[in-house]
N, C-alpha and C. Protein backbone atom coordinates (compact mmCIF):
# COMPACT_ATOMS: atom_id res chain seq x y z
N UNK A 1 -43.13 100.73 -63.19
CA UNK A 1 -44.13 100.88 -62.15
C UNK A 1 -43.59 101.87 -61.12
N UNK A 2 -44.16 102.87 -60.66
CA UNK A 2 -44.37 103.78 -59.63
C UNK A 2 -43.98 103.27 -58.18
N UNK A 3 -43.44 104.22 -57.95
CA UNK A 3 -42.90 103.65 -56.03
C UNK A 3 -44.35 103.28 -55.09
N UNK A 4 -44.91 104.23 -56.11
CA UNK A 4 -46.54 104.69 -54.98
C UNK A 4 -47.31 103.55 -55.68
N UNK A 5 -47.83 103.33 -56.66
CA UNK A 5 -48.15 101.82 -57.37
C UNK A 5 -47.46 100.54 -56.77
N UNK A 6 -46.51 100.59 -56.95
CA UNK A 6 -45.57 99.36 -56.28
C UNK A 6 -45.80 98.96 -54.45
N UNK A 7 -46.11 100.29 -53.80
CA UNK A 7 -46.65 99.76 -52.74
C UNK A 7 -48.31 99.42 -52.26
N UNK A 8 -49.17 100.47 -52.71
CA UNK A 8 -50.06 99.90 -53.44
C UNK A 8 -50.41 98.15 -54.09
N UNK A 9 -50.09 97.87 -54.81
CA UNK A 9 -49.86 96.40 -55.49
C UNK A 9 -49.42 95.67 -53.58
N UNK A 10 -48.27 96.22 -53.48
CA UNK A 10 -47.76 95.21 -52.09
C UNK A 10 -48.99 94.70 -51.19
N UNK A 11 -49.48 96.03 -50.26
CA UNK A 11 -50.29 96.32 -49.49
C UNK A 11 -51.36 95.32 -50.04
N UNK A 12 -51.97 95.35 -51.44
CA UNK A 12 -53.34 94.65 -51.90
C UNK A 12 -52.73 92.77 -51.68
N UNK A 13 -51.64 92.40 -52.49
CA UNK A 13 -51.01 91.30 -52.51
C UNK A 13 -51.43 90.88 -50.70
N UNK A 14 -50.63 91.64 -50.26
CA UNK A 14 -50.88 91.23 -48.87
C UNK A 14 -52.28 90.92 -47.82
N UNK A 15 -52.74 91.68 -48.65
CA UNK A 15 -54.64 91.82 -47.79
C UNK A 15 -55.41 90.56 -48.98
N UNK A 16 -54.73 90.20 -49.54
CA UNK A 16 -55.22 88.58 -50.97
C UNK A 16 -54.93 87.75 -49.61
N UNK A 17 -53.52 87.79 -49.56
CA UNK A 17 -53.26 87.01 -48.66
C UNK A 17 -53.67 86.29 -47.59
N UNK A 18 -53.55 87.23 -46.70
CA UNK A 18 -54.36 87.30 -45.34
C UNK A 18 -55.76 86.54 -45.38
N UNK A 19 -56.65 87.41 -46.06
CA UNK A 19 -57.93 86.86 -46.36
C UNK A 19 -57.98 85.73 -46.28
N UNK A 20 -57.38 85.00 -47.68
CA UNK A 20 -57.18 83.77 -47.84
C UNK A 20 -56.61 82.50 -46.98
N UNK A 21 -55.85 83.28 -45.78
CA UNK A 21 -55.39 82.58 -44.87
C UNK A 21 -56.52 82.79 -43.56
N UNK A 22 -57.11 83.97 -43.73
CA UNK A 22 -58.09 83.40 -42.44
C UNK A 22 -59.21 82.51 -42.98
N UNK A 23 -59.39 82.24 -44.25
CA UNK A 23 -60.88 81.29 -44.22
C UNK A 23 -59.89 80.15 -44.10
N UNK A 24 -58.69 79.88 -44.94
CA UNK A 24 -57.95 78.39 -44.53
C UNK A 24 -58.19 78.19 -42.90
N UNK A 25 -58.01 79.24 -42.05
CA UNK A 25 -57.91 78.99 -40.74
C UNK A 25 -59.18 78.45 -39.86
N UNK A 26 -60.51 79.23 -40.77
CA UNK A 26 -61.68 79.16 -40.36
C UNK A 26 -61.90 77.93 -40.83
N UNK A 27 -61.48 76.94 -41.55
CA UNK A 27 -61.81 75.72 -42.30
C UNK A 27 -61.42 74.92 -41.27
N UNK A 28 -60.31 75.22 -40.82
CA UNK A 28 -58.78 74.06 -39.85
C UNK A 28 -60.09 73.67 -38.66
N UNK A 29 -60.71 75.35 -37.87
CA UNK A 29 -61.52 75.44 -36.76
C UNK A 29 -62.51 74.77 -36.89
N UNK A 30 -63.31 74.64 -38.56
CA UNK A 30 -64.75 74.18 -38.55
C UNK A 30 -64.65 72.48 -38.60
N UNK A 31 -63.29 72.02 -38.72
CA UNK A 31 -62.79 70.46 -39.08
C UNK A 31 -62.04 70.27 -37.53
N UNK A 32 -62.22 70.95 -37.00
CA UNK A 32 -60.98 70.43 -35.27
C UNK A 32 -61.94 68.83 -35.20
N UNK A 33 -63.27 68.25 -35.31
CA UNK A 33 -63.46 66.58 -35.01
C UNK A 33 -63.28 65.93 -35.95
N UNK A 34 -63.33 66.62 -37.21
CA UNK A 34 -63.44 65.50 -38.67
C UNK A 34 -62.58 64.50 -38.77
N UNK A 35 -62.50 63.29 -38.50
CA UNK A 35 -61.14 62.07 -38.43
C UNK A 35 -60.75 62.33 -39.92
N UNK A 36 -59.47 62.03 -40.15
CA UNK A 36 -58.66 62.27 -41.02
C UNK A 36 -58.26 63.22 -41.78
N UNK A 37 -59.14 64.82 -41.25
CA UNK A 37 -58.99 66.21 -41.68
C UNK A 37 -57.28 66.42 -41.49
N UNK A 38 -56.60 67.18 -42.45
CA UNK A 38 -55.09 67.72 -42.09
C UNK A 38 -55.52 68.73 -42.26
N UNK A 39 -55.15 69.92 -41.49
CA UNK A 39 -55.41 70.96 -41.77
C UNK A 39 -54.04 71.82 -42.98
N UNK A 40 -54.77 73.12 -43.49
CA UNK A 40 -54.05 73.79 -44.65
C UNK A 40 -53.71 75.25 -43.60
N UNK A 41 -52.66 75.55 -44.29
CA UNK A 41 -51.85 76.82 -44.35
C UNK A 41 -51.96 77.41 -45.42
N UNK A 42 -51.18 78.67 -45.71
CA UNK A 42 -51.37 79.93 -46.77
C UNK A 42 -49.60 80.05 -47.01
N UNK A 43 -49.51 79.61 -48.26
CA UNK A 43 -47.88 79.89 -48.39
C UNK A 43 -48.52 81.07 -49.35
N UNK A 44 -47.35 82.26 -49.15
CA UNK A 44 -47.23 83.59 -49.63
C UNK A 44 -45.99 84.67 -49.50
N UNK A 45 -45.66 84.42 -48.10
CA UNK A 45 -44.48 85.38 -47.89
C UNK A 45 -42.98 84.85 -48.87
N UNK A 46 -42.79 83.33 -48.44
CA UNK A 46 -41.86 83.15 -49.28
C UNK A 46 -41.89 83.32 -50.96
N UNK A 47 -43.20 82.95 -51.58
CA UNK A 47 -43.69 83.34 -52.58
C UNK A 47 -43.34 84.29 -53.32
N UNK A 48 -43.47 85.93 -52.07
CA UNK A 48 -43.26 87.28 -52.47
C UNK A 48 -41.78 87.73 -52.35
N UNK A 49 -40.78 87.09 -51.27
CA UNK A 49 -39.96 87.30 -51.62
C UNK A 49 -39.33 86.63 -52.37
N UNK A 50 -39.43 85.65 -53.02
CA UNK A 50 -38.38 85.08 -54.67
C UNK A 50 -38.85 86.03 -55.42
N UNK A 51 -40.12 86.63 -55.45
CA UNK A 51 -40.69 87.74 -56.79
C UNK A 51 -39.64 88.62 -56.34
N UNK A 52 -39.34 89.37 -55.45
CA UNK A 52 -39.01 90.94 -54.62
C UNK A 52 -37.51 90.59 -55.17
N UNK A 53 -37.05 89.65 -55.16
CA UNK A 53 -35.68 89.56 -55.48
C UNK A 53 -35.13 88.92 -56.75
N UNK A 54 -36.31 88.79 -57.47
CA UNK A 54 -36.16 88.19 -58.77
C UNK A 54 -35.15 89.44 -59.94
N UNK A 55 -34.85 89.35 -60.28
CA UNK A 55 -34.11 90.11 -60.98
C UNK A 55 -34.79 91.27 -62.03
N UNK A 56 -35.70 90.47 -62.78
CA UNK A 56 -37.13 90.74 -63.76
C UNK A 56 -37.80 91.49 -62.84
N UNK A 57 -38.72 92.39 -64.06
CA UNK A 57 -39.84 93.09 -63.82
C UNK A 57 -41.08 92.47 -62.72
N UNK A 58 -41.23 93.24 -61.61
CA UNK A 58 -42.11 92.43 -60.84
C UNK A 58 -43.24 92.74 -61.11
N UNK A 59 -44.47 92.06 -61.09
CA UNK A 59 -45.80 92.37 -61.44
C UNK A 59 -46.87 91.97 -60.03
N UNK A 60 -46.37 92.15 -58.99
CA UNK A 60 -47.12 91.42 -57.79
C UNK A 60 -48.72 91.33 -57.75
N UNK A 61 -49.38 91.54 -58.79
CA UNK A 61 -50.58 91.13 -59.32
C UNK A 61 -50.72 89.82 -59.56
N UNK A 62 -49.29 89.41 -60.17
CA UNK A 62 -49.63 87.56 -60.29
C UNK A 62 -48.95 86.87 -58.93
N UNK A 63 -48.68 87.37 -58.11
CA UNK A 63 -48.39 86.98 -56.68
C UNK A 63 -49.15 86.48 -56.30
N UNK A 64 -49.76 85.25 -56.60
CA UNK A 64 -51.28 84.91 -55.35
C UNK A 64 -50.92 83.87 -54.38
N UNK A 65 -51.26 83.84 -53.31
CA UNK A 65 -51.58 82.96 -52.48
C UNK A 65 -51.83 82.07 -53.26
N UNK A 66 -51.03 80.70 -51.89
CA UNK A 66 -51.23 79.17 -52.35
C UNK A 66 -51.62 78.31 -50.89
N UNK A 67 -53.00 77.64 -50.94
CA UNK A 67 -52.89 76.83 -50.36
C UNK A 67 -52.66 75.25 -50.13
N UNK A 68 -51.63 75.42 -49.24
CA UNK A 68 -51.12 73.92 -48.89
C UNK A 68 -51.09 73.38 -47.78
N UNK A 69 -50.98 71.68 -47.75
CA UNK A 69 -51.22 70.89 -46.10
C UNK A 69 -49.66 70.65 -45.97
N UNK A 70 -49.71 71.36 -44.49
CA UNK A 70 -48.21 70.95 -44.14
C UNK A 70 -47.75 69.75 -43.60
N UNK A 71 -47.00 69.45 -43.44
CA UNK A 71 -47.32 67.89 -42.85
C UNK A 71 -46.42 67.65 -41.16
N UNK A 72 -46.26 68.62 -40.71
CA UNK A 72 -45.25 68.77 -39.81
C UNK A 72 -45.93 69.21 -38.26
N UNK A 73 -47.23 68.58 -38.38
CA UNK A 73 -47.99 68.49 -37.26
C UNK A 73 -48.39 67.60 -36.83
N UNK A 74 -48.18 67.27 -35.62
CA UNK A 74 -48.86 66.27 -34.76
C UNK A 74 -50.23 65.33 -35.37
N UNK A 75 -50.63 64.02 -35.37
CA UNK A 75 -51.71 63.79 -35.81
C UNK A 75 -51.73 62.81 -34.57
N UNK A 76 -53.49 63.18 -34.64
CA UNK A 76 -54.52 62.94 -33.62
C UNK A 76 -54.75 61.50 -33.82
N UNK A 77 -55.18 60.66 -32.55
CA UNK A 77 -55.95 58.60 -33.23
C UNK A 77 -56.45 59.06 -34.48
N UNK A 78 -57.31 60.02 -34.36
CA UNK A 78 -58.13 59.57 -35.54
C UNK A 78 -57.86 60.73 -36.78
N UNK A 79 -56.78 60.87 -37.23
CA UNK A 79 -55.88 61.13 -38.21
C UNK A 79 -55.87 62.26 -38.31
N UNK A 80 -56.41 63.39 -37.28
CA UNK A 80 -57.07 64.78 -37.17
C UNK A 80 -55.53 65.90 -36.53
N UNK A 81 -55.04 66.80 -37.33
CA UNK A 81 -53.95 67.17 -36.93
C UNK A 81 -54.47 68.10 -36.30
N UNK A 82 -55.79 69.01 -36.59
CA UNK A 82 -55.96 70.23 -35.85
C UNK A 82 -55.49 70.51 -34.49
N UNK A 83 -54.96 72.13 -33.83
CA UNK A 83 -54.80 72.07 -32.59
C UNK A 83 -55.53 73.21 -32.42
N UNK A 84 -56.78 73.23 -31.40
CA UNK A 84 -57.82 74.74 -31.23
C UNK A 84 -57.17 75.56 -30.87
N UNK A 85 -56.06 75.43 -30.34
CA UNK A 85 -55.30 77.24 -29.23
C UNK A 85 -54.48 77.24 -30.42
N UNK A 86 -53.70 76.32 -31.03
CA UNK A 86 -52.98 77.00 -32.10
C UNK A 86 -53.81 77.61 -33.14
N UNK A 87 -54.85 77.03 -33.78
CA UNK A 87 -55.40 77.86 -34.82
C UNK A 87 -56.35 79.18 -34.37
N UNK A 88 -56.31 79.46 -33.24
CA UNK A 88 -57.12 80.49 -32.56
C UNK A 88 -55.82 81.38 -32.21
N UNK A 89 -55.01 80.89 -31.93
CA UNK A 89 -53.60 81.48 -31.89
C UNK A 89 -53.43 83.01 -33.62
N UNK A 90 -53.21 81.48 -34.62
CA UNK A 90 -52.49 82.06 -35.87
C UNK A 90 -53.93 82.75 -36.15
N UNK A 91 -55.20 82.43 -35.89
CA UNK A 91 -56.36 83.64 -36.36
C UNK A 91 -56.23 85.13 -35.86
N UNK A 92 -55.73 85.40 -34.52
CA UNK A 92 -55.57 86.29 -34.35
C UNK A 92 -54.54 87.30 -34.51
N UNK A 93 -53.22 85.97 -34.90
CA UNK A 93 -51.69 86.58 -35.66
C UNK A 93 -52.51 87.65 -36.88
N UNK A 94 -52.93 86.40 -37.72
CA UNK A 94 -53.86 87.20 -38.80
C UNK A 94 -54.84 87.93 -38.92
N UNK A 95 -55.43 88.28 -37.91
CA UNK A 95 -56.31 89.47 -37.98
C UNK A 95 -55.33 90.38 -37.82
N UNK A 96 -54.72 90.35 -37.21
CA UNK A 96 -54.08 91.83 -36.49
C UNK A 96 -53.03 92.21 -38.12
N UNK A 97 -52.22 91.06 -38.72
CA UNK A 97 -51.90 91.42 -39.96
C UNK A 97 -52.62 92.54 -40.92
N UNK A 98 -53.88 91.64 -40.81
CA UNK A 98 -55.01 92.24 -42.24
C UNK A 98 -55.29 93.45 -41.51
N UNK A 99 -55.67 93.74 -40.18
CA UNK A 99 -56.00 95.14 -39.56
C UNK A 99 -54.95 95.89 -40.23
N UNK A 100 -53.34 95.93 -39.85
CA UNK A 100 -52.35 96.56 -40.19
C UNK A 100 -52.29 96.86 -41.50
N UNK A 101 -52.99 96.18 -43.00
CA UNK A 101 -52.67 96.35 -43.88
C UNK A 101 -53.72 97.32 -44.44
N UNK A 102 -55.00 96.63 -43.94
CA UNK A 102 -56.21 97.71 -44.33
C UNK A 102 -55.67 99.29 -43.94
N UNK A 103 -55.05 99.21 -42.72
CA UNK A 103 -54.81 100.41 -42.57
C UNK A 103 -53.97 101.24 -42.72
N UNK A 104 -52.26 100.58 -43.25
CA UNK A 104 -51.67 100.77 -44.69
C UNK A 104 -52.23 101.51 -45.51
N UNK A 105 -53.41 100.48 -46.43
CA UNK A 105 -53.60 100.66 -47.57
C UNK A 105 -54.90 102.32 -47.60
N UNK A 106 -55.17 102.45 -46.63
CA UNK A 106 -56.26 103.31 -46.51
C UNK A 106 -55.06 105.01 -46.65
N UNK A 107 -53.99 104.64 -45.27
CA UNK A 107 -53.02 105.44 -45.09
C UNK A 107 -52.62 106.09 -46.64
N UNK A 108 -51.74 105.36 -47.49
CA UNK A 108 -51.58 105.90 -48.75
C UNK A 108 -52.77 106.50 -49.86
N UNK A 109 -54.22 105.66 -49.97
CA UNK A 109 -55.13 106.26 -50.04
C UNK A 109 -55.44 107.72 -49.79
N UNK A 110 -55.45 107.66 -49.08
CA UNK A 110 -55.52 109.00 -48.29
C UNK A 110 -53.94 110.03 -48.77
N UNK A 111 -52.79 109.98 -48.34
CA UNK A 111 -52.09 110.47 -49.09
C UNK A 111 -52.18 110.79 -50.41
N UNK A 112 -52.74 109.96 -51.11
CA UNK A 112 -52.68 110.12 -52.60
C UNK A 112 -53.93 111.15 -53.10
N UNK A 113 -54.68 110.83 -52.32
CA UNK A 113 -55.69 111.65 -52.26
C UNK A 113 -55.75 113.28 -52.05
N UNK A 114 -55.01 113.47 -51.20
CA UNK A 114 -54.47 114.81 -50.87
C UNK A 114 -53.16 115.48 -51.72
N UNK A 115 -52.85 114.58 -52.15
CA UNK A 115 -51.90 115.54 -53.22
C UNK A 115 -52.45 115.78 -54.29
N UNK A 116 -53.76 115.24 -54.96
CA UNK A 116 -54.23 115.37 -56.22
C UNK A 116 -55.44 116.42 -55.87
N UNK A 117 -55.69 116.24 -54.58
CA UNK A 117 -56.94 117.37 -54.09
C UNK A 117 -56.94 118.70 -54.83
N UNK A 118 -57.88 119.23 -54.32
CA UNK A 118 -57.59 121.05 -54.55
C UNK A 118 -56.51 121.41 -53.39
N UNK A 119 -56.36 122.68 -54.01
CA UNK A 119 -55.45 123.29 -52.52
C UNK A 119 -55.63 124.89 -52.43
């Protein structure tokens, strides 16, 4: 695989990601009263780096996001872990991520684009 493919693949892996972690987030927000809701997280980074350092051929196409309930939050009387400033918090961690990557991925786009252009 290609340096320029390989980041490519990264950049996309990463914008899977993200995505997937803002509707988990949008779920946490739409459940802040539901009694006994735990809210979910997006495991991925650690994910990508055991691949990045795996020894083997990496294919970060099968890299996907996983969602899981962490359990290392506060729970509410009525069994509700959500916290609104924190998940309004990590929504905007993650927008600003997925902004950065879209615009990554557009960046090399565009590079790649111009070297294959006319000239």
């Amino acid at each position: 695989m290609s340096g320029t493919n390989n980041i490519v693949d990264l950049i996309e892996a990463g914008i899977r990601a993200e995505s997937l972690r803002q509707k988990a987030i949008a779920n946490n927000v739409a459940n802040l009263e539901t009694p006994g809701y735990r809210r979910v997280d997006v495991r991925f980074e650690e994910l990508l780096a055991k691949c990045l350092n795996s020894s083997g051929k990496v294919d970060l196409t099968e890299v996907e996001p996983q969602i899981y309930q962490p359990r290392e939050t506060p729970v509410k009387s009525n069994g509700n872990d959500v916290d609104y400033e924190v998940e309004v918090g990590r929504m905007i961690k993650n927008a600003i991520r997925h902004k950065a990557l879209i615009r990554l991925l557009s960046k090399k786009y565009s590079q790649i684009e111009q070297a294959i252009g006319p000239r």
